[in-house]
Protein backbone atom coordinates (compact mmCIF):
# COMPACT_ATOMS: atom_id res chain seq x y z
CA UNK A 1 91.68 -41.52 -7.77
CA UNK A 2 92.70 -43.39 -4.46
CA UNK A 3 93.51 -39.92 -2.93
CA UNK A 4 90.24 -38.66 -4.15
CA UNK A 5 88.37 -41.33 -2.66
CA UNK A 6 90.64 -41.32 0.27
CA UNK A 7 89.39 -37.64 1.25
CA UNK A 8 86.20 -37.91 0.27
CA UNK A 9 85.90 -40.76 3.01
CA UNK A 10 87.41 -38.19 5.55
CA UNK A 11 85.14 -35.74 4.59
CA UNK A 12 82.33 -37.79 5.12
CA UNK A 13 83.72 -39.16 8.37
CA UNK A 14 84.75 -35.58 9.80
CA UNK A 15 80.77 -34.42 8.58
CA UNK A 16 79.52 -37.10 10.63
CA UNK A 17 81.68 -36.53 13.79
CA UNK A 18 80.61 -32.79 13.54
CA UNK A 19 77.07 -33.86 13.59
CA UNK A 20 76.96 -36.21 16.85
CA UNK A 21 79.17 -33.90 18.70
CA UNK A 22 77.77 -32.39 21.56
CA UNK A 23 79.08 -28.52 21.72
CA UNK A 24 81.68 -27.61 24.69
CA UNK A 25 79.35 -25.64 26.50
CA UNK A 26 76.74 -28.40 27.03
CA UNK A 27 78.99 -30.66 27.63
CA UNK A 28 80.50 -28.61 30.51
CA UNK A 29 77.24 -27.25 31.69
CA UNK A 30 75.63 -27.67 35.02
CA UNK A 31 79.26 -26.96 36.95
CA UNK A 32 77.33 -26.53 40.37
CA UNK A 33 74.14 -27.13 42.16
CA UNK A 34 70.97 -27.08 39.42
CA UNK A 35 68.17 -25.30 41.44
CA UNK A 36 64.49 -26.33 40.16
CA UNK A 37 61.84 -23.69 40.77
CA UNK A 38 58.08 -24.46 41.29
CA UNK A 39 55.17 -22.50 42.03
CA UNK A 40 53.13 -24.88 43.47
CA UNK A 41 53.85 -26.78 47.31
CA UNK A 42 55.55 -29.89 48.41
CA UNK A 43 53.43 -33.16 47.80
CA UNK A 44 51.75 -31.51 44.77
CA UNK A 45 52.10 -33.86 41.62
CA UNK A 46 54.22 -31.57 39.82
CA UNK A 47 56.38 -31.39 42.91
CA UNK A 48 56.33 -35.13 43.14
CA UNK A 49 57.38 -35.41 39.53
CA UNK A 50 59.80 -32.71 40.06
CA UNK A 51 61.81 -34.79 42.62
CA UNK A 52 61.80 -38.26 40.89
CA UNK A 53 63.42 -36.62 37.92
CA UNK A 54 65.88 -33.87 39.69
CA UNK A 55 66.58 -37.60 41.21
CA UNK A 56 67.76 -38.85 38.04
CA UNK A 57 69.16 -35.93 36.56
CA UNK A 58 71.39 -35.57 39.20
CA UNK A 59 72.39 -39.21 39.23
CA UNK A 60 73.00 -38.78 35.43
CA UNK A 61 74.99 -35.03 35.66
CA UNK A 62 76.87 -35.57 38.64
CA UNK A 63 75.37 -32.56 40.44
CA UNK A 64 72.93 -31.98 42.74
CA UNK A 65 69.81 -30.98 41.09
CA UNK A 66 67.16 -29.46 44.09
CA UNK A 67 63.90 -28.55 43.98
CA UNK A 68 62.78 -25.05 45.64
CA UNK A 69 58.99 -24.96 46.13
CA UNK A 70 57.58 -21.10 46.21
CA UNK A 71 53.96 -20.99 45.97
CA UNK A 72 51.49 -18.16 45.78
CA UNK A 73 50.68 -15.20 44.67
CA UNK A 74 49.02 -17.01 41.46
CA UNK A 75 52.54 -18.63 40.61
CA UNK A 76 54.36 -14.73 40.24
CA UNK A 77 55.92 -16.07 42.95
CA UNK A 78 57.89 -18.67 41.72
CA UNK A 79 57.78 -17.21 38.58
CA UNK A 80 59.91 -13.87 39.79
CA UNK A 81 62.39 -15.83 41.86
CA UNK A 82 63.18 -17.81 38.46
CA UNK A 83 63.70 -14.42 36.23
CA UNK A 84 65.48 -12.78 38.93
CA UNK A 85 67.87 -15.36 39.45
CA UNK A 86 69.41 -14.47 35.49
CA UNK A 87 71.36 -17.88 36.19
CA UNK A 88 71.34 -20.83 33.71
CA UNK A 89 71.81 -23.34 36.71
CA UNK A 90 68.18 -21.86 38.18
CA UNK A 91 65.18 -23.24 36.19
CA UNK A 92 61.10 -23.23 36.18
CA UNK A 93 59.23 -26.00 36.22
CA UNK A 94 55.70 -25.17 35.96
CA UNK A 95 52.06 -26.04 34.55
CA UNK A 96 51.88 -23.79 31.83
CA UNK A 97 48.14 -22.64 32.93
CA UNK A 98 50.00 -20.92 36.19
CA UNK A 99 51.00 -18.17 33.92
CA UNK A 100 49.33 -18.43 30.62
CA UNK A 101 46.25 -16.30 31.44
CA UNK A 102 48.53 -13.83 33.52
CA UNK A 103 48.32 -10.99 31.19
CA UNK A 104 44.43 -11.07 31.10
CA UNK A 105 44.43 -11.44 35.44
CA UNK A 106 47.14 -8.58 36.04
CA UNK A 107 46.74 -5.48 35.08
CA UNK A 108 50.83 -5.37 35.00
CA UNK A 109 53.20 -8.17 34.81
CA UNK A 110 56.03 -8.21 37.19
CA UNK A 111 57.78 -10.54 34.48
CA UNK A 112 58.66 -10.91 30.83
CA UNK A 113 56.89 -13.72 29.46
CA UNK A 114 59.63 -13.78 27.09
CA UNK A 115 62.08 -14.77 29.72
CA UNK A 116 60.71 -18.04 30.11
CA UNK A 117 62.63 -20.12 27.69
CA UNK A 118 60.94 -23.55 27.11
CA UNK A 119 63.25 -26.57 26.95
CA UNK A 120 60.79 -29.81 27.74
CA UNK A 121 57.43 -30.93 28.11
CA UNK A 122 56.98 -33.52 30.55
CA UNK A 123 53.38 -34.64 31.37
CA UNK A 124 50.12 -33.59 30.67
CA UNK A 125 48.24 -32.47 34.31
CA UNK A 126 44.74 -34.38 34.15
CA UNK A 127 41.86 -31.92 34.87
CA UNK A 128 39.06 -33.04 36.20
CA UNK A 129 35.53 -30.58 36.83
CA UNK A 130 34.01 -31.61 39.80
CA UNK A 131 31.36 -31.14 42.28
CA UNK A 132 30.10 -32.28 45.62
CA UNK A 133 29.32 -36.16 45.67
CA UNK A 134 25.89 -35.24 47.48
CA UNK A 135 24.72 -33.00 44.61
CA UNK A 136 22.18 -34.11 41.95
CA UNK A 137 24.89 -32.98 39.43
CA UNK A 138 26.18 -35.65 37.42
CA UNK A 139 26.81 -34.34 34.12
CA UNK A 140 27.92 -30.82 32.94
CA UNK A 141 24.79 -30.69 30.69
CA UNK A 142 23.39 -30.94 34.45
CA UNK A 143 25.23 -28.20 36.11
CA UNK A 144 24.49 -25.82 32.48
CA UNK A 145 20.67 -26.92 33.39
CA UNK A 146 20.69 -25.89 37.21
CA UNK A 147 22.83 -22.61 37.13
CA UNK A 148 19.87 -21.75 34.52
CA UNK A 149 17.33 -22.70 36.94
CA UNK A 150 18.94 -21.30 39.92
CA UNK A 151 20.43 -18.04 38.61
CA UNK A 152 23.14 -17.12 41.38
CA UNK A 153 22.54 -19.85 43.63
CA UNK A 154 25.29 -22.19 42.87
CA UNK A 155 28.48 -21.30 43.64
CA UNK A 156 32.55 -22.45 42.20
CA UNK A 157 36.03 -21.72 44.00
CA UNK A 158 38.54 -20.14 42.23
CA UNK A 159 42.14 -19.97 43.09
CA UNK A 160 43.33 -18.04 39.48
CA UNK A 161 44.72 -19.48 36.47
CA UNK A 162 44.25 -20.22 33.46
CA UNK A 163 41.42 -23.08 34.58
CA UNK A 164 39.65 -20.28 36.26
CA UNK A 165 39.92 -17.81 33.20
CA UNK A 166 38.46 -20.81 31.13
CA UNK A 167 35.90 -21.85 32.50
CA UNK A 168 34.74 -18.01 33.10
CA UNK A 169 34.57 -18.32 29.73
CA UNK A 170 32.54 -21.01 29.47
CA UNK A 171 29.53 -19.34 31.45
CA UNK A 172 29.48 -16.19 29.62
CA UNK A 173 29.15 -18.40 26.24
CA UNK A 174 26.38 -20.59 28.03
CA UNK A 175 24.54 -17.37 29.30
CA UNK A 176 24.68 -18.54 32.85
CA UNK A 177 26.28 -16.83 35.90
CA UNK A 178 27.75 -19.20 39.11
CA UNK A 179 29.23 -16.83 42.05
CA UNK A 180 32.79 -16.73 42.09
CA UNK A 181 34.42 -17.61 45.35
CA UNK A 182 38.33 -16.91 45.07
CA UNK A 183 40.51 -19.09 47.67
CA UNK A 184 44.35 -18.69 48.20
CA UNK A 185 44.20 -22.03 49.34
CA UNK A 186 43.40 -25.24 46.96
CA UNK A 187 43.18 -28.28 50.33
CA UNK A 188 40.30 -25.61 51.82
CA UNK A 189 38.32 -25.33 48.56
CA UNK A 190 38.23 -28.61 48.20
CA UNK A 191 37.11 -29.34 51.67
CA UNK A 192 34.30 -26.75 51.08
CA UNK A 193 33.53 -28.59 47.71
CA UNK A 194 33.34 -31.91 49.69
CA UNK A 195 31.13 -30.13 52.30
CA UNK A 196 28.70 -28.86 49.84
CA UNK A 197 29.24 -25.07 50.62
CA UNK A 198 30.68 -25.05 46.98
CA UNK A 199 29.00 -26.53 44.00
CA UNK A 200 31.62 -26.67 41.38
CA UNK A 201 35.52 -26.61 40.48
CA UNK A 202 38.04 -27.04 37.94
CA UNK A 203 41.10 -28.84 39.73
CA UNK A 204 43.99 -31.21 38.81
CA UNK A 205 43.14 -34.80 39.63
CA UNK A 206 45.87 -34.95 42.22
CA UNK A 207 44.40 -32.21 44.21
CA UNK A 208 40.84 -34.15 44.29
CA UNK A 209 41.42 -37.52 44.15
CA UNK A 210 41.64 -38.46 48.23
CA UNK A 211 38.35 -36.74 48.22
CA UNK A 212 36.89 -38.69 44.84
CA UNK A 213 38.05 -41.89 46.66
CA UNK A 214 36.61 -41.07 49.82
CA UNK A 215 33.35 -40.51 48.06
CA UNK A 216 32.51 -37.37 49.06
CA UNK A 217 33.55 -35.28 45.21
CA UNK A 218 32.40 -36.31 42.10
CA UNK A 219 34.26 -35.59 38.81
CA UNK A 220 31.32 -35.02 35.98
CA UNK A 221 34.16 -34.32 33.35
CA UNK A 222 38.01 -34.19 32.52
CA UNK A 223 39.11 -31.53 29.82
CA UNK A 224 41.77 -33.48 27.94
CA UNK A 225 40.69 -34.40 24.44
CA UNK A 226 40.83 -38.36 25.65
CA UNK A 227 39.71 -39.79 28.71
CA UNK A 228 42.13 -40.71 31.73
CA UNK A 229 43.14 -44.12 31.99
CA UNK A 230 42.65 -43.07 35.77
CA UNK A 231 39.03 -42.23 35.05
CA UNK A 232 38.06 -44.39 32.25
CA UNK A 233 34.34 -44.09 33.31
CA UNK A 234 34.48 -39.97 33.20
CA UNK A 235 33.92 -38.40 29.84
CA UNK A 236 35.78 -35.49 28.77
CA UNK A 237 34.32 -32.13 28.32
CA UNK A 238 34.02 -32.85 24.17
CA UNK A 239 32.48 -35.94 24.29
CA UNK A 240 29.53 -34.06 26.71
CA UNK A 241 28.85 -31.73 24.01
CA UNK A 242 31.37 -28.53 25.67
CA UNK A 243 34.51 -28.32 23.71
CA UNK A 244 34.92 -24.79 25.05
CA UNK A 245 36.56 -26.38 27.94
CA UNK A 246 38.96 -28.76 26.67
CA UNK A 247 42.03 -27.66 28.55
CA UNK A 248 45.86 -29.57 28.41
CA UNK A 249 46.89 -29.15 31.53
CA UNK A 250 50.89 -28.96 30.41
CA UNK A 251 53.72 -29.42 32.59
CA UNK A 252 57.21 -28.39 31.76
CA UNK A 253 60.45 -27.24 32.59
CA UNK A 254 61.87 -23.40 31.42
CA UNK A 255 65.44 -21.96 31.43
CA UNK A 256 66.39 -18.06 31.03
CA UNK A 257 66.21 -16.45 27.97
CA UNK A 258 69.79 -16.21 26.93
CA UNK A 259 70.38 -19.92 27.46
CA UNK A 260 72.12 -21.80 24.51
CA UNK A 261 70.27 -23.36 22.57
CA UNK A 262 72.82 -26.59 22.41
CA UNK A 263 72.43 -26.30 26.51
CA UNK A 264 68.54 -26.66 26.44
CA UNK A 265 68.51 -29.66 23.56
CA UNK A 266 70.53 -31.44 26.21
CA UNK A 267 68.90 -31.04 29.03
CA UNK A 268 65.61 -31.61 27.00
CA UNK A 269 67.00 -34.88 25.93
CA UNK A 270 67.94 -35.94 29.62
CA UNK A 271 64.49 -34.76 31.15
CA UNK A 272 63.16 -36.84 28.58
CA UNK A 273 65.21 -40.00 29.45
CA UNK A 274 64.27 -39.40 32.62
CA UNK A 275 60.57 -39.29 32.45
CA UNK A 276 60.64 -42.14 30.55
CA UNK A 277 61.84 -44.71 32.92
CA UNK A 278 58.71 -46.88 33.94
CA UNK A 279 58.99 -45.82 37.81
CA UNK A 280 58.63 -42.74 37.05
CA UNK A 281 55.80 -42.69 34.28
CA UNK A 282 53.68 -45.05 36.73
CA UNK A 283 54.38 -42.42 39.85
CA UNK A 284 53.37 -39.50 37.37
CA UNK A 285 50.51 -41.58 36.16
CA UNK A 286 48.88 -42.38 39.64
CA UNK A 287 49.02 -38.63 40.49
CA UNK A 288 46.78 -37.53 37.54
CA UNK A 289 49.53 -37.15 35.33
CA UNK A 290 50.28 -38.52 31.80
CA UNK A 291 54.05 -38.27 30.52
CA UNK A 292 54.19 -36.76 26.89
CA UNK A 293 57.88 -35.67 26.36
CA UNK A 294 58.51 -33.33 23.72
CA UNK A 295 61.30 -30.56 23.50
CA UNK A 296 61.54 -26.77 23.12
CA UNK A 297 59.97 -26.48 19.63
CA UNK A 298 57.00 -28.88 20.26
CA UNK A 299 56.89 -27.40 24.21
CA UNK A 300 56.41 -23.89 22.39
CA UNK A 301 54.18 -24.82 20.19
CA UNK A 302 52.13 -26.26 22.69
CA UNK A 303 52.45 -23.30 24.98
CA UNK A 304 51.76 -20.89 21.81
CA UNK A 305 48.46 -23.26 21.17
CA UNK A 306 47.21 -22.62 24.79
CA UNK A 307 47.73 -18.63 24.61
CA UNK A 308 45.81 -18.67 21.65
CA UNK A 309 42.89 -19.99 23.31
CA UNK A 310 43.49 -17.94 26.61
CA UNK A 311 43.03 -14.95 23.67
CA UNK A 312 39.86 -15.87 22.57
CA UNK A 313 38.51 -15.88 26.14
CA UNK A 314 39.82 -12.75 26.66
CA UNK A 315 37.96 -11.45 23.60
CA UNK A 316 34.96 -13.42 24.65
CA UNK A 317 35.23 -11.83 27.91
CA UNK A 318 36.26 -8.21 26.34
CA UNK A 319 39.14 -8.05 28.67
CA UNK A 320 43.00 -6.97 26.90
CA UNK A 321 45.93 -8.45 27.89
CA UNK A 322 48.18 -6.32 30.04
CA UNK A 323 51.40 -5.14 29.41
CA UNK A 324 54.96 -6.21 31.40
C-alpha cells in the first residue's frame, strides 16, 4: 500500500512538473537579435508602443529586440519584408486594419494572409471621425444631413485601409456620396482637414490629436463600442445612432507561419507582461491607445471578427475579395 501510494505521489508530482515546464525550444528561443517590423513611421503610436515594449522584452530575453519601421504602399510594405524574411527572430507588429481589407483593395495580394501567425494583442488604436473645427459639423447625424444637402460638395481623405473601406461603406448604406481624396501621406491630410480643404476623416487619435488640441479639428465620433477615457465628451459612432461604423482599431504582434506554437505562448505571455507595466499602459494610453492583452486564440478571434465585417462591406459594396 505504501509503495502504491508512494508512486501515485510521483505520478502526480512528475504530471505536474510536465505541465509548468516550458518546452526546450522556447526556452532557447530568441538566440540573436529579435527584429520588429512595422508598417507605419517613427513617432506613430504603434511605433511608440513598439519601442517601450521591444525595451522590455529585451531587458527580459537578454537580446536585443529592434524595431524596423517600413511604411507605405498601404502597409504591403512592411507586410512583404516580414513574409520574406521566413525567420522566427523577424516579427509584424501591426494594426490589424493595415491589412484586413487588403483582399477587397488589391486586385492580387503580394502575400499570404495565412503567413501572418498571430501571437498577442496589445492595445486597441482609438479612432476618432473628424472634421475641420471651423465647420458647422458637429455630429455625424450632421455630416449624413449636409452630404444629402450638398451632393458632391464635401469632400474626405483617404489613405487606404480598412477605415477607408468602412466608412465607404457607410455612405453607400446612407445613400450619400462625399468625393474621395486618396493621400499617401496621413501629417498632409490632416493639415488639409485643419485647413478646411477637406471636410471629413477617419484617423487614429494619435495622428489628430496636436491638431484637436490646437483647436483647429474636431472629432464628432470615436468607433469603439465605449467612449475614450481620452475623449470622455465624444460619443461613439453607436451611441449616435451609426453602428455601421463601429471599428476596433487592433494592434498586435505576428510571427511566421511555421512558428511553434510553445514559441508564440511565450512570447505572448512576455508581450503581455510587458504591456502591463503602468509606464507603459499610461504612454499607450496618452497616444490614443487602450492596452487589452490577449493571446493568439483571442488575437485570432478578434482578427477573424474584423474580416467578417470587412466581408459584409465588400458585399455591400459588390466588390470580391482577391486572390494571393
Amino acid at each position: 500500500m505504501r509503495v502504491a501510494t508512494k508512486l501515485l505521489r510521483s505520478l502526480i508530482a512528475a504530471c505536474a512538473l510536465a505541465a509548468t515546464a516550458v518546452p526546450a525550444g522556447a526556452q532557447s528561443w530568441p538566440t540573436r537579435t529579435v527584429r520588429l517590423i512595422l508598417p507605419l513611421g517613427p513617432g506613430s503610436g504603434v511605433d511608440i508602443g513598439a519601442r517601450l515594449i521591444a525595451d522590455k522584452l529585451s531587458t527580459k530575453w537578454g537580446q536585443p529586440v529592434v524595431v524596423e519601421n517600413r511604411p507605405g504602399g498601404d502597409g504591403i510594405v512592411a507586410i512583404t519584408a516580414f513574409t520574406g524574411a521566413k525567420d522566427d527572430h523577424v516579427l509584424l507588429m501591426a494594426p490589424t486594419s493595415s491589412f484586413t481589407a487588403h483582399p477587397y483593395l488589391h486586385d492580387k495580394l503580394p502575400y499570404d494572409p495565412r503567413d501572418l501567425a498571430p501571437i498577442a494583442r496589445i492595445s486597441n488604436t482609438i479612432v476618432a471621425v473628424v472634421v475641420p473645427a471651423s465647420s458647422d459639423i458637429k455630429s455625424v447625424k450632421d455630416l449624413v444631413e449636409a452630404a444629402r444637402t450638398n451632393p458632391g460638395k464635401l469632400n474626405w481623405a483617404t489613405i487606404t485601409g480598412m477605415f477607408d473601406f468602412v466608412f465607404a461603406g457607410f455612405q453607400k448604406k446612407m445613400g450619400i456620396e462625399i468625393a474621395k481624396v486618396p493621400y499617401r501621406d496621413t501629417v498632409q491630410a490632416v493639415n488639409d482637414l485643419a485647413e478646411g480643404r477637406i471636410q471629413v476623416m477617419m484617423s487614429a487619435i494619435a495622428i489628430v490629436r496636436p491638431r484637436v488640441q490646437a483647436g483647429s479639428v474636431r472629432m464628432i465620433a470615436v468607433t469603439a463600442g465605449e467612449r475614450a477615457s481620452i475623449a470622455p465628451d465624444v460619443p461613439t459612432t453607436t451611441e449616435a445612432g451609426y453602428p455601421d461604423i463601429r471599428i476596433e482599431g487592433l494592434t498586435g504582434l505576428f510571427g511566421p507561419r511555421d512558428m511553434p506554437a510553445e514559441i508564440r505562448e511565450r512570447i505572448s505571455t512576455d508581450v503581455k507582461t510587458a504591456a502591463a507595466d503602468p509606464t507603459i499602459t499610461a504612454r499607450l494610453l496618452s497616444t490614443g491607445q487602450v492596452v487589452n492583452p490577449g493571446g493568439p486564440s483571442e488575437f485570432g478571434a478578434a482578427i477573424d471578427a474584423q474580416r467578417a465585417q470587412v466581408a459584409s462591406t465588400g458585399t455591400l459594396l459588390d466588390i470580391k475579395p482577391a486572390s494571393n
